[in-house]
PDB file of N, CA and C in Angstrom:
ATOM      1  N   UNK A   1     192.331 101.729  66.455  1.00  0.00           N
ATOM      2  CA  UNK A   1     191.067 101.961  65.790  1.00  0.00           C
ATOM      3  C   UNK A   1     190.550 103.353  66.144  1.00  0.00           C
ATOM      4  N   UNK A   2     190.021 103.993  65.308  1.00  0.00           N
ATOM      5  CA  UNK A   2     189.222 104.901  65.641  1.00  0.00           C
ATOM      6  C   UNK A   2     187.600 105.203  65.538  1.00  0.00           C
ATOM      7  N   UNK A   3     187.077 106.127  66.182  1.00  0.00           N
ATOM      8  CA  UNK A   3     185.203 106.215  66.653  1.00  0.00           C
ATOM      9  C   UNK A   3     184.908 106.270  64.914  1.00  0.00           C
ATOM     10  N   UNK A   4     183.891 106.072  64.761  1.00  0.00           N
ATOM     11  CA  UNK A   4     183.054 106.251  63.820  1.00  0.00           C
ATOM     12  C   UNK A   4     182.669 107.937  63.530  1.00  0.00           C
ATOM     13  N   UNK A   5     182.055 108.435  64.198  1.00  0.00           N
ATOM     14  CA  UNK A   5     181.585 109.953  64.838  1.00  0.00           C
ATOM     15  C   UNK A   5     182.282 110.336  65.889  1.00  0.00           C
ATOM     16  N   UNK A   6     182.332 111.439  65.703  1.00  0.00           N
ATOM     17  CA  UNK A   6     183.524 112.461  66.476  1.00  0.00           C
ATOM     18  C   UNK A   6     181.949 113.354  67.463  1.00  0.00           C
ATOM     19  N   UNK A   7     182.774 113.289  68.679  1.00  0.00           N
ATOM     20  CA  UNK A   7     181.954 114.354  69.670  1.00  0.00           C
ATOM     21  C   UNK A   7     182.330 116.018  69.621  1.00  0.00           C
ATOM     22  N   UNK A   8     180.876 116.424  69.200  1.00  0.00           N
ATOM     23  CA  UNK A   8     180.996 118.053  68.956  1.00  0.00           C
ATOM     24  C   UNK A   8     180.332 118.938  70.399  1.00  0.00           C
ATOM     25  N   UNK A   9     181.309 119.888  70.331  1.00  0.00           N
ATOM     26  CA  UNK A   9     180.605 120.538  71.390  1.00  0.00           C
ATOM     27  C   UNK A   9     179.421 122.001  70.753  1.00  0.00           C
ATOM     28  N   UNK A  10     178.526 122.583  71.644  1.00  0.00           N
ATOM     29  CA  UNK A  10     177.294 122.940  71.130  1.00  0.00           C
ATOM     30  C   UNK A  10     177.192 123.991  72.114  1.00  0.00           C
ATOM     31  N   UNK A  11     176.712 125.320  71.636  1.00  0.00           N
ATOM     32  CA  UNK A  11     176.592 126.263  72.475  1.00  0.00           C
ATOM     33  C   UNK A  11     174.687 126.733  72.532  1.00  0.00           C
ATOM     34  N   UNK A  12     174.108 126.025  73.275  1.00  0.00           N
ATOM     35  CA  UNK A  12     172.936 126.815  73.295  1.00  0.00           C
ATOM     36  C   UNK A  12     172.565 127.069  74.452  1.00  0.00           C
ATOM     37  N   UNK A  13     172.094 128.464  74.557  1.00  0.00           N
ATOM     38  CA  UNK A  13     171.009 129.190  75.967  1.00  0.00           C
ATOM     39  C   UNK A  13     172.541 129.464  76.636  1.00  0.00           C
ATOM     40  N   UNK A  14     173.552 130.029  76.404  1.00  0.00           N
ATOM     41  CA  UNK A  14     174.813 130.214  77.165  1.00  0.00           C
ATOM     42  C   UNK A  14     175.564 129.292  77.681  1.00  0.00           C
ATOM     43  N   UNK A  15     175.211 127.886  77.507  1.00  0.00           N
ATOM     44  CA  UNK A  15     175.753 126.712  78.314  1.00  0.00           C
ATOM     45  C   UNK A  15     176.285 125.816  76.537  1.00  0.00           C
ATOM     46  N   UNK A  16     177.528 125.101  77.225  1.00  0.00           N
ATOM     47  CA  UNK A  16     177.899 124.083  75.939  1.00  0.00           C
ATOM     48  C   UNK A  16     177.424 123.140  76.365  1.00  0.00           C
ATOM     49  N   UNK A  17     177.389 121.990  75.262  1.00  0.00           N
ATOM     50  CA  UNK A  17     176.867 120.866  75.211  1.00  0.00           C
ATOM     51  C   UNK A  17     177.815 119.589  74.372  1.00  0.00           C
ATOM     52  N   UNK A  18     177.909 118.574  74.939  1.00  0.00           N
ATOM     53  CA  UNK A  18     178.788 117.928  74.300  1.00  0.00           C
ATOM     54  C   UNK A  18     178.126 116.334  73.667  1.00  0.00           C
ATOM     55  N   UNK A  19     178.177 115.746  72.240  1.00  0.00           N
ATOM     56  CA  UNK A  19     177.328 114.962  72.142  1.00  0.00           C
ATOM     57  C   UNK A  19     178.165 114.412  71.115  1.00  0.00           C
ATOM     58  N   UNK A  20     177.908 113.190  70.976  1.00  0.00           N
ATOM     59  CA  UNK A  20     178.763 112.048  69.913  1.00  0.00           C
ATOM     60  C   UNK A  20     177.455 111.493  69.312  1.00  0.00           C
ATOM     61  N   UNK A  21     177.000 111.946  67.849  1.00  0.00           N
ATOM     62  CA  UNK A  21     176.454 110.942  67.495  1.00  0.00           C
ATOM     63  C   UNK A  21     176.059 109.688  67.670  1.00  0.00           C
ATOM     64  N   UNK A  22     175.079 108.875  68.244  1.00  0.00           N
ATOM     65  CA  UNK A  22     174.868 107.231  67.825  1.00  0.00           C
ATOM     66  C   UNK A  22     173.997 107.127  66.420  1.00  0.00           C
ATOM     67  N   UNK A  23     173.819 105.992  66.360  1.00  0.00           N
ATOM     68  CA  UNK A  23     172.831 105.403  64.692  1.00  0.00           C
ATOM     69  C   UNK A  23     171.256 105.882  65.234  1.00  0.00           C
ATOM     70  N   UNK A  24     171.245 105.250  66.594  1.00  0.00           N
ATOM     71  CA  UNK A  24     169.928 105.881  67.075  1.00  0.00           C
ATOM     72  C   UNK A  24     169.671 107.392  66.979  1.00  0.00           C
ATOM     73  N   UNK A  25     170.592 108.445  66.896  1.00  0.00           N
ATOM     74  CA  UNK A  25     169.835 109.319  66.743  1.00  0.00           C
ATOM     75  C   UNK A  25     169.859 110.206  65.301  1.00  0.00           C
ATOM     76  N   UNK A  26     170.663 109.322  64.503  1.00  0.00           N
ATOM     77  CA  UNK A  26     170.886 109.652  63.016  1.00  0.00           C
ATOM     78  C   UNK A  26     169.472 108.512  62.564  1.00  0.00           C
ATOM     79  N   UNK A  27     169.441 107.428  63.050  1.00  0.00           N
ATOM     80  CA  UNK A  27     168.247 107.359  62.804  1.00  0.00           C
ATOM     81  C   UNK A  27     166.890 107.797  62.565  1.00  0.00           C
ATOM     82  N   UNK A  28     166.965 108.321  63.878  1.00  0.00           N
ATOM     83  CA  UNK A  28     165.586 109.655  64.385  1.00  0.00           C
ATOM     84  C   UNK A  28     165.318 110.258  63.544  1.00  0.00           C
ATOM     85  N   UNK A  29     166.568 110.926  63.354  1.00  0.00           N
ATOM     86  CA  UNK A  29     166.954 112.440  62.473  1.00  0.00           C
ATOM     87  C   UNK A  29     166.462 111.739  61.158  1.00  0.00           C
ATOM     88  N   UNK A  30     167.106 110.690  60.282  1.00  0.00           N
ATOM     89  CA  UNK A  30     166.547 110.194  58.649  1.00  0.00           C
ATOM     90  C   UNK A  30     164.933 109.771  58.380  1.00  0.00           C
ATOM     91  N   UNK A  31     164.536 109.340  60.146  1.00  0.00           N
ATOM     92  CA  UNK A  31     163.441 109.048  59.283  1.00  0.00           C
ATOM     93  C   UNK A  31     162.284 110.531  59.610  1.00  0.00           C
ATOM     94  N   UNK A  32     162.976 111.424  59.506  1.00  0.00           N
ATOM     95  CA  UNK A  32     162.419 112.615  58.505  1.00  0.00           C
ATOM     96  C   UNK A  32     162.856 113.545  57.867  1.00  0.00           C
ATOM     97  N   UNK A  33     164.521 113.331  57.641  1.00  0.00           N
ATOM     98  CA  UNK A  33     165.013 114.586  57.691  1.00  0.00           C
ATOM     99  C   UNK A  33     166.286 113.609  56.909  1.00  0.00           C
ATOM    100  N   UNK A  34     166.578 113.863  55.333  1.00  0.00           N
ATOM    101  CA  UNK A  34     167.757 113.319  54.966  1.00  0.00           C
ATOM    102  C   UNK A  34     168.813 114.400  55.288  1.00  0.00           C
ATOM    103  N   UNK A  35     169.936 113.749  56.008  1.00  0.00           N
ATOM    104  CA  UNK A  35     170.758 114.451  56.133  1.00  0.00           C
ATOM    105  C   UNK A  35     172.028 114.845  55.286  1.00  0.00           C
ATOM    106  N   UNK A  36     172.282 113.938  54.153  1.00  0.00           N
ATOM    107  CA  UNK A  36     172.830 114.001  52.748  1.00  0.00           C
ATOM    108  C   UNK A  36     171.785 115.106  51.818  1.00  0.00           C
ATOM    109  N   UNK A  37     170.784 115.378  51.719  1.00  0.00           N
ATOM    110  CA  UNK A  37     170.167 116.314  51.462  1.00  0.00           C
ATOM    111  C   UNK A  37     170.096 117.378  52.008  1.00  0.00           C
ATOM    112  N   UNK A  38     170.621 118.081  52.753  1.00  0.00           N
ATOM    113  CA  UNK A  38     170.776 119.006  53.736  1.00  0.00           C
ATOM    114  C   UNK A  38     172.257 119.297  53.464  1.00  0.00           C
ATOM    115  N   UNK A  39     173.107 118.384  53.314  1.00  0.00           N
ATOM    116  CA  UNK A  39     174.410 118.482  52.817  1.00  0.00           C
ATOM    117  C   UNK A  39     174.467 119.098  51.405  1.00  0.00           C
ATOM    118  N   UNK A  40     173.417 118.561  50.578  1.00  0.00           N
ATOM    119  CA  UNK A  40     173.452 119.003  49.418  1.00  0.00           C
ATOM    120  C   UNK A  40     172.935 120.268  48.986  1.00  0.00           C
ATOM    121  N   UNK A  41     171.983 120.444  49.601  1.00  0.00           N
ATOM    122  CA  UNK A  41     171.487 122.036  49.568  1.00  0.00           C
ATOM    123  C   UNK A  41     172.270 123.262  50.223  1.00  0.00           C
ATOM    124  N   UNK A  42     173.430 123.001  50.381  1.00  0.00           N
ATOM    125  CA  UNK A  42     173.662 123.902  51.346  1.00  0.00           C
ATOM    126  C   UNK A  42     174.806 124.302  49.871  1.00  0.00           C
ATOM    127  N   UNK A  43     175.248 123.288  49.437  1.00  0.00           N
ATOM    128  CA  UNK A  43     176.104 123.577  48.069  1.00  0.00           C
ATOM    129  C   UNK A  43     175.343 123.969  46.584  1.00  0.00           C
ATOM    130  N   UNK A  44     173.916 123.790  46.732  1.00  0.00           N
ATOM    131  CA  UNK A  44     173.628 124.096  45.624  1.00  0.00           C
ATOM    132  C   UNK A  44     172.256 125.435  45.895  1.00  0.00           C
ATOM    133  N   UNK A  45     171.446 125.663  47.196  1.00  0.00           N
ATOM    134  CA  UNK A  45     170.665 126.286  47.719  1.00  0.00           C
ATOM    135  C   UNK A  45     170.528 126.529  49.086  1.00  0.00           C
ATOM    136  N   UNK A  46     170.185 126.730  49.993  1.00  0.00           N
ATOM    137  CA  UNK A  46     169.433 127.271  51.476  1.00  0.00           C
ATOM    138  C   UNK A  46     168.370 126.050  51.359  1.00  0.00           C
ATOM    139  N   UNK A  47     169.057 125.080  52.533  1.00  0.00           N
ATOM    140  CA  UNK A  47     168.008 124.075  52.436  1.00  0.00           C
ATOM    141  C   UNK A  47     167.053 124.450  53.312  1.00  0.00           C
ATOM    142  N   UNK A  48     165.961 123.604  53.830  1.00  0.00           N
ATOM    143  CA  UNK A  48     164.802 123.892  54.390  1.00  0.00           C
ATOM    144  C   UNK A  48     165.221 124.540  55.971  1.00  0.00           C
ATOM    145  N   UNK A  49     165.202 125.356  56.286  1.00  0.00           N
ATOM    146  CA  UNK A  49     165.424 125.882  57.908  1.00  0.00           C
ATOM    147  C   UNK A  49     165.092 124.985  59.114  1.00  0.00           C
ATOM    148  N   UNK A  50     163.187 124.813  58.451  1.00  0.00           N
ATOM    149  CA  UNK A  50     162.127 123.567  59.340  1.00  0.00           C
ATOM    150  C   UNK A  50     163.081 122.319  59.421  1.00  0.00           C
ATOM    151  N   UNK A  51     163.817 122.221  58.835  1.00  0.00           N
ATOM    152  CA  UNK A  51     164.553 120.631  58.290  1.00  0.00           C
ATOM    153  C   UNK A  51     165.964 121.042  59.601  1.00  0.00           C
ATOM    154  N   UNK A  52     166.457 121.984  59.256  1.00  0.00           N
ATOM    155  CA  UNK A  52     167.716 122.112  59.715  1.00  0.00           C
ATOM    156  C   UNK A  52     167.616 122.336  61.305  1.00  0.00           C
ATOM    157  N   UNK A  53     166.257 123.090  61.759  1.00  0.00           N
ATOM    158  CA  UNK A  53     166.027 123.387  63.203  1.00  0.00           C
ATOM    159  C   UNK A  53     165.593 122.272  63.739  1.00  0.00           C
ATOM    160  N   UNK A  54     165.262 121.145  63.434  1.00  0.00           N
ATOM    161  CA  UNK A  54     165.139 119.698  63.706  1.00  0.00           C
ATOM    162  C   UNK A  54     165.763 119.040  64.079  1.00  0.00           C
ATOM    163  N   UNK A  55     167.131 119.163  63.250  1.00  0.00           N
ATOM    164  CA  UNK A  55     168.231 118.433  63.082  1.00  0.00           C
ATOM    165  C   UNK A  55     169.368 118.857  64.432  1.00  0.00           C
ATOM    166  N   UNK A  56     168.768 120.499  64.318  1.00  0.00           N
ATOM    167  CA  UNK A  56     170.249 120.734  65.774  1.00  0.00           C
ATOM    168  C   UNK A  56     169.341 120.867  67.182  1.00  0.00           C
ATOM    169  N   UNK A  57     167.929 120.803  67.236  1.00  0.00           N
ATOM    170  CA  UNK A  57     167.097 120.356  67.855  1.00  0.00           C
ATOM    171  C   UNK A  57     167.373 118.992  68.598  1.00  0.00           C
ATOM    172  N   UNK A  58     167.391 117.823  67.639  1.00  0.00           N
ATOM    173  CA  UNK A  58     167.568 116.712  67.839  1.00  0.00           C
ATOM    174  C   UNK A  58     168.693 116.681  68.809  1.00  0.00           C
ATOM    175  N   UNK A  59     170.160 117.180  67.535  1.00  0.00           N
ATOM    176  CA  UNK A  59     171.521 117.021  68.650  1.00  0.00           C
ATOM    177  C   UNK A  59     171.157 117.565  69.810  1.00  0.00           C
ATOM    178  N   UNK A  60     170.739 119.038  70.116  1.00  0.00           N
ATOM    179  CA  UNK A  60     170.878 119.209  71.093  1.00  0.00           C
ATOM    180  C   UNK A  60     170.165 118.460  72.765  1.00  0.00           C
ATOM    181  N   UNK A  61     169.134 117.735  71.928  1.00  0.00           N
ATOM    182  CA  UNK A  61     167.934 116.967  73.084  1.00  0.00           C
ATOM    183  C   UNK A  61     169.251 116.262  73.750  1.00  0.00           C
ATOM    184  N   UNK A  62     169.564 115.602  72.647  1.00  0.00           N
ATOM    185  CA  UNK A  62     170.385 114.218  72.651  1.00  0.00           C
ATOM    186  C   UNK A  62     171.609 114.945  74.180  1.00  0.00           C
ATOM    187  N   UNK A  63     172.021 115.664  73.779  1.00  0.00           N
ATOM    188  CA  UNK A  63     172.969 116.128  74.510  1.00  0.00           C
ATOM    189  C   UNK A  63     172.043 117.142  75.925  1.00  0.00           C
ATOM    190  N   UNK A  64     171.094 117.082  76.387  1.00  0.00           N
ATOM    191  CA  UNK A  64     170.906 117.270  77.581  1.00  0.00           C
ATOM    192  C   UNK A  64     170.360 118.660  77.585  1.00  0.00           C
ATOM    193  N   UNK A  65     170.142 119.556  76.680  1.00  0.00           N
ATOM    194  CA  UNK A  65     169.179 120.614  76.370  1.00  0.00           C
ATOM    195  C   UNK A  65     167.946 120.639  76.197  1.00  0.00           C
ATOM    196  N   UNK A  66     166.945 121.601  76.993  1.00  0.00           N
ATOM    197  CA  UNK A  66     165.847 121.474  76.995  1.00  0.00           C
ATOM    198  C   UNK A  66     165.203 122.122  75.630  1.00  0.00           C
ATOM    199  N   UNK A  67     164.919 122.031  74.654  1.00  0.00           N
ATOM    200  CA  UNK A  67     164.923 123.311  74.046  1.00  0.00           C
ATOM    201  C   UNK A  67     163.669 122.510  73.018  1.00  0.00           C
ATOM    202  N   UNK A  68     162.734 123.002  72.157  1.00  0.00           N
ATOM    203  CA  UNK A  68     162.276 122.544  71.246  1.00  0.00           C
ATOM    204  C   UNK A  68     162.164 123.221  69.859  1.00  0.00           C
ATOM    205  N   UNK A  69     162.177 122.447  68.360  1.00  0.00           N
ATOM    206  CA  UNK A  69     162.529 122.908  67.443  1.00  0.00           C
ATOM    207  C   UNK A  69     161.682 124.449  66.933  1.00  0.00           C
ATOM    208  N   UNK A  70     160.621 124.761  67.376  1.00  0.00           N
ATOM    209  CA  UNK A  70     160.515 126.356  67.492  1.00  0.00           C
ATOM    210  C   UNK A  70     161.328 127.010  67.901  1.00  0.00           C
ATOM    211  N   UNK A  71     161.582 126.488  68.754  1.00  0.00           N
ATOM    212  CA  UNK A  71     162.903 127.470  69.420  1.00  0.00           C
ATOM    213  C   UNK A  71     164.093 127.691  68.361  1.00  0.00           C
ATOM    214  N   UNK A  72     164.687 126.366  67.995  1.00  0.00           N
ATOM    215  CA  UNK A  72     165.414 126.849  67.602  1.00  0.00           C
ATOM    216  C   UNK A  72     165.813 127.319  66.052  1.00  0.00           C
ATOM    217  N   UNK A  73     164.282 126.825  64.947  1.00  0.00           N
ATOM    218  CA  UNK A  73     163.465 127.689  64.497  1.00  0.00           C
ATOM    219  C   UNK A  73     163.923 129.150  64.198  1.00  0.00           C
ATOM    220  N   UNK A  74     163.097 130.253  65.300  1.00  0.00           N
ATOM    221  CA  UNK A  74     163.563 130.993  65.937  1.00  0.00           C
ATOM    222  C   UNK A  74     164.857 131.554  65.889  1.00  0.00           C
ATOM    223  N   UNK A  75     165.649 131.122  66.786  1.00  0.00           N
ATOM    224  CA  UNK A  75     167.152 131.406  66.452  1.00  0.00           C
ATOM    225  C   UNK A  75     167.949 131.436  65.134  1.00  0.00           C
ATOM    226  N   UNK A  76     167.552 130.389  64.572  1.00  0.00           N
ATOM    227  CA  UNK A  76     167.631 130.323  62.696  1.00  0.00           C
ATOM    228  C   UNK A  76     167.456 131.104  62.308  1.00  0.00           C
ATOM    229  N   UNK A  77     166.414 131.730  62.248  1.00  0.00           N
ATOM    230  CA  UNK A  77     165.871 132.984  61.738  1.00  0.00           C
ATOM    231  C   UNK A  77     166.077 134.322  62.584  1.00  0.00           C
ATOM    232  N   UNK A  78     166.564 134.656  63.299  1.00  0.00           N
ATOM    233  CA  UNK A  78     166.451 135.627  64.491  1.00  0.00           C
ATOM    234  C   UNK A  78     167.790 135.903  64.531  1.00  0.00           C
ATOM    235  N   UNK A  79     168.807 135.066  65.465  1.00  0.00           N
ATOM    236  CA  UNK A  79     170.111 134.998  66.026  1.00  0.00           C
ATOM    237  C   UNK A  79     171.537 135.442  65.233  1.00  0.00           C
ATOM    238  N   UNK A  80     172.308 135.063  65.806  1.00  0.00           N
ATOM    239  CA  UNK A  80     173.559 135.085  65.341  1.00  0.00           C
ATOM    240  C   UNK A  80     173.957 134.180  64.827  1.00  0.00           C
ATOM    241  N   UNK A  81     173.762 134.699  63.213  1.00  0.00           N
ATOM    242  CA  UNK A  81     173.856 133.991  61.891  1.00  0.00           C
ATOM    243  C   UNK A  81     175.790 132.966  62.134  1.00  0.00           C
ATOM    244  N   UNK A  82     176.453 133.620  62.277  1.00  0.00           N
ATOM    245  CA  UNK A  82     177.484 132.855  62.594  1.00  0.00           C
ATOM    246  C   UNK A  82     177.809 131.796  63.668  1.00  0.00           C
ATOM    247  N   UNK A  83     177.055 132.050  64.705  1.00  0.00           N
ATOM    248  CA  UNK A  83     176.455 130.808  65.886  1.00  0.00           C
ATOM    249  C   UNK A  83     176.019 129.296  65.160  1.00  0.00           C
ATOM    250  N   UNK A  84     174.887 129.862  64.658  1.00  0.00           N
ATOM    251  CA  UNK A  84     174.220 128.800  63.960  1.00  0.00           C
ATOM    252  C   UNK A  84     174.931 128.078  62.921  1.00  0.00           C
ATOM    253  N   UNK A  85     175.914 128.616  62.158  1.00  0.00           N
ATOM    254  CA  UNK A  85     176.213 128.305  61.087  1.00  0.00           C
ATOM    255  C   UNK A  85     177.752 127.450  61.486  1.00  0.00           C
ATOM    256  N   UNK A  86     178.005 127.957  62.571  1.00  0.00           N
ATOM    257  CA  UNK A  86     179.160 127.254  63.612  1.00  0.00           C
ATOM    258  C   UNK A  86     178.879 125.594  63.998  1.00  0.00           C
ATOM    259  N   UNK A  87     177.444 125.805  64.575  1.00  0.00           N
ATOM    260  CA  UNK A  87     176.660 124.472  65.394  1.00  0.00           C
ATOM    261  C   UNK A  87     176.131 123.754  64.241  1.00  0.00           C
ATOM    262  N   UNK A  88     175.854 124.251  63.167  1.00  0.00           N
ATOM    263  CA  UNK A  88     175.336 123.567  61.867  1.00  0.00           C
ATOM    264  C   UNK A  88     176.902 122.665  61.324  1.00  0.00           C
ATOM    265  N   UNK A  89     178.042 123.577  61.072  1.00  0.00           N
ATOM    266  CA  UNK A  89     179.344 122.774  60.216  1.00  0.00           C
ATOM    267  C   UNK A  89     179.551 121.723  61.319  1.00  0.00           C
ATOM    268  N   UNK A  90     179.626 122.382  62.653  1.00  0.00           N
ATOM    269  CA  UNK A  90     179.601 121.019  63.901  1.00  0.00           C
ATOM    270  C   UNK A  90     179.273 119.724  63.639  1.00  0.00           C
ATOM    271  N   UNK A  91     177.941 119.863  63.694  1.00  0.00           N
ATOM    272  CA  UNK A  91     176.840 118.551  63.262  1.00  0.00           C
ATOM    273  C   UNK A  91     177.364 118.125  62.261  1.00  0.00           C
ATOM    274  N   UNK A  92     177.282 118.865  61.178  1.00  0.00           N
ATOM    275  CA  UNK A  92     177.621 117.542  59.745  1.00  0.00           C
ATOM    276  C   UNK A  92     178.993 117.412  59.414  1.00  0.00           C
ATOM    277  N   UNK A  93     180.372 117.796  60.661  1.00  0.00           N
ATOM    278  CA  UNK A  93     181.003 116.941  60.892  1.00  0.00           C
ATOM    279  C   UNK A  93     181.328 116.012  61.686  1.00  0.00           C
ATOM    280  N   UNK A  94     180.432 115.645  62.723  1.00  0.00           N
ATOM    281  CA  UNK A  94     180.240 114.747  63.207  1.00  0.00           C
ATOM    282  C   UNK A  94     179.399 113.734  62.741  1.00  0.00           C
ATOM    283  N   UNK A  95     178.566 113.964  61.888  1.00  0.00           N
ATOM    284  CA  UNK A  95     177.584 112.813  61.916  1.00  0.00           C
ATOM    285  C   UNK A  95     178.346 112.302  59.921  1.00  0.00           C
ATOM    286  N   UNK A  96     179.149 112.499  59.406  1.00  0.00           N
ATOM    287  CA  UNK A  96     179.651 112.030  58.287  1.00  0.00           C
ATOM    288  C   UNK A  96     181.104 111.242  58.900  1.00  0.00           C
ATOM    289  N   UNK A  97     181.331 110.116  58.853  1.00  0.00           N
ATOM    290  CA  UNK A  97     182.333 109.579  59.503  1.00  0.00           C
ATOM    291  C   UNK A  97     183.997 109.512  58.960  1.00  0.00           C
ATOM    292  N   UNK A  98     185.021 109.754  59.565  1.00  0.00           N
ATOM    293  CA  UNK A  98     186.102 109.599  59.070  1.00  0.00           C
ATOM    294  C   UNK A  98     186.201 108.721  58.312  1.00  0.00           C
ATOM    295  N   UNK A  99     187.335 108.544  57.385  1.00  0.00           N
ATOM    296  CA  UNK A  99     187.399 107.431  56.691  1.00  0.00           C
ATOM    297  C   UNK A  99     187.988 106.307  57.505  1.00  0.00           C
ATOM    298  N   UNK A 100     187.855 104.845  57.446  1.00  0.00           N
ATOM    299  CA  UNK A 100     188.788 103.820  57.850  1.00  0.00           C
ATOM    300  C   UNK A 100     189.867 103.954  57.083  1.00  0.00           C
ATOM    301  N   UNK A 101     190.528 103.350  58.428  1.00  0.00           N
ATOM    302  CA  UNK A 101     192.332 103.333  58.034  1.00  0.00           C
ATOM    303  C   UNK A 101     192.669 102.277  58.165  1.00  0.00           C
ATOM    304  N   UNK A 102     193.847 101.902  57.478  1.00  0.00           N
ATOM    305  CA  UNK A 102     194.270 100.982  56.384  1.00  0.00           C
ATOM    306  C   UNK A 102     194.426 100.273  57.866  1.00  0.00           C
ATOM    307  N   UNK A 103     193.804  98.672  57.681  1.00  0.00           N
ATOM    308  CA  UNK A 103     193.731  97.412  58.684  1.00  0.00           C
ATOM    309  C   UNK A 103     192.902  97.796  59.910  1.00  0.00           C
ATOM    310  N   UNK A 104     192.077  98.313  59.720  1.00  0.00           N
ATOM    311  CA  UNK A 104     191.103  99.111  60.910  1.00  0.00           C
ATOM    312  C   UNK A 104     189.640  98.021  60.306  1.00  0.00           C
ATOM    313  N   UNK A 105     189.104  97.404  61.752  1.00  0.00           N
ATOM    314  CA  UNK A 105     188.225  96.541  60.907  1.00  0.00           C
ATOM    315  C   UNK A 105     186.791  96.967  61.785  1.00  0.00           C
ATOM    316  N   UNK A 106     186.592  97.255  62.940  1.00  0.00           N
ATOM    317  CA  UNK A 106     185.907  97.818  63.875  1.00  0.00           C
ATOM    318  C   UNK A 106     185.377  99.141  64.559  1.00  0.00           C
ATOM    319  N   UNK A 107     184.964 100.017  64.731  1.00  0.00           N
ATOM    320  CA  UNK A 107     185.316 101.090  65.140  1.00  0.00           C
ATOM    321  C   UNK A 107     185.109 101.101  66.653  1.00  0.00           C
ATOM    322  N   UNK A 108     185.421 101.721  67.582  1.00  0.00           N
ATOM    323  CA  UNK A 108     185.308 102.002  69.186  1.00  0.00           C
ATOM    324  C   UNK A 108     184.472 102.184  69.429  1.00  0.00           C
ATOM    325  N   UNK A 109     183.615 101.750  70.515  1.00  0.00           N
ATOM    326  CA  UNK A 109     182.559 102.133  70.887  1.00  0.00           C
ATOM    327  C   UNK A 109     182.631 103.429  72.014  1.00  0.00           C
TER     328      UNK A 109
END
């Protein structure tokens, strides 16, 4: 069997960070922030920044960073556009799940 969500690693403030999605914090994240909408804007427009600095905000809490979404806000707008855009493809491949494979009925916890 394989995980549901794959663990991404995360570079903020010079230190990595390593974090596996749970429902609890895709939870968090939906009930303000669709994350299929964020997927979608990125193919059809520049989705909301406020939306997106939330979102790697969130991962990063989750994973043991002190940081808050001004901050990283901030960096969105400020930083190294390829950083962000690194830690952004990160996230929304972790939090969209592999497909199940053929006689796979469970996934690993």
């Amino acid at each position: 069997m394989s995980a549901v969500f794959r663990t991404v690693t995360l570079a903020w403030d010079g230190k990595t960070y390593e974090v596996k999605p749970t429902m609890e914090l895709l939870n968090r994240i939906e009930n303000r922030v669709s994350l299929a909408a964020l997927v979608r804007g990125l193919s059809t427009d520049a989705p909301p920044i406020s939306h997106m600095a939330f979102v790697l905000g969130e991962f990063l809490r989750q994973a043991g960073a002190r940081v808050d979404d001004a901050e990283v806000y901030r960096e969105l707008m400020t930083g190294d556009a390829s950083e962000m855009i690194a830690m952004r493809d990160a996230i929304f491949a972790a939090v969209f799940p592999a497909p199940k494979k053929k006689g796979e009925t469970q996934p690993d916890q």
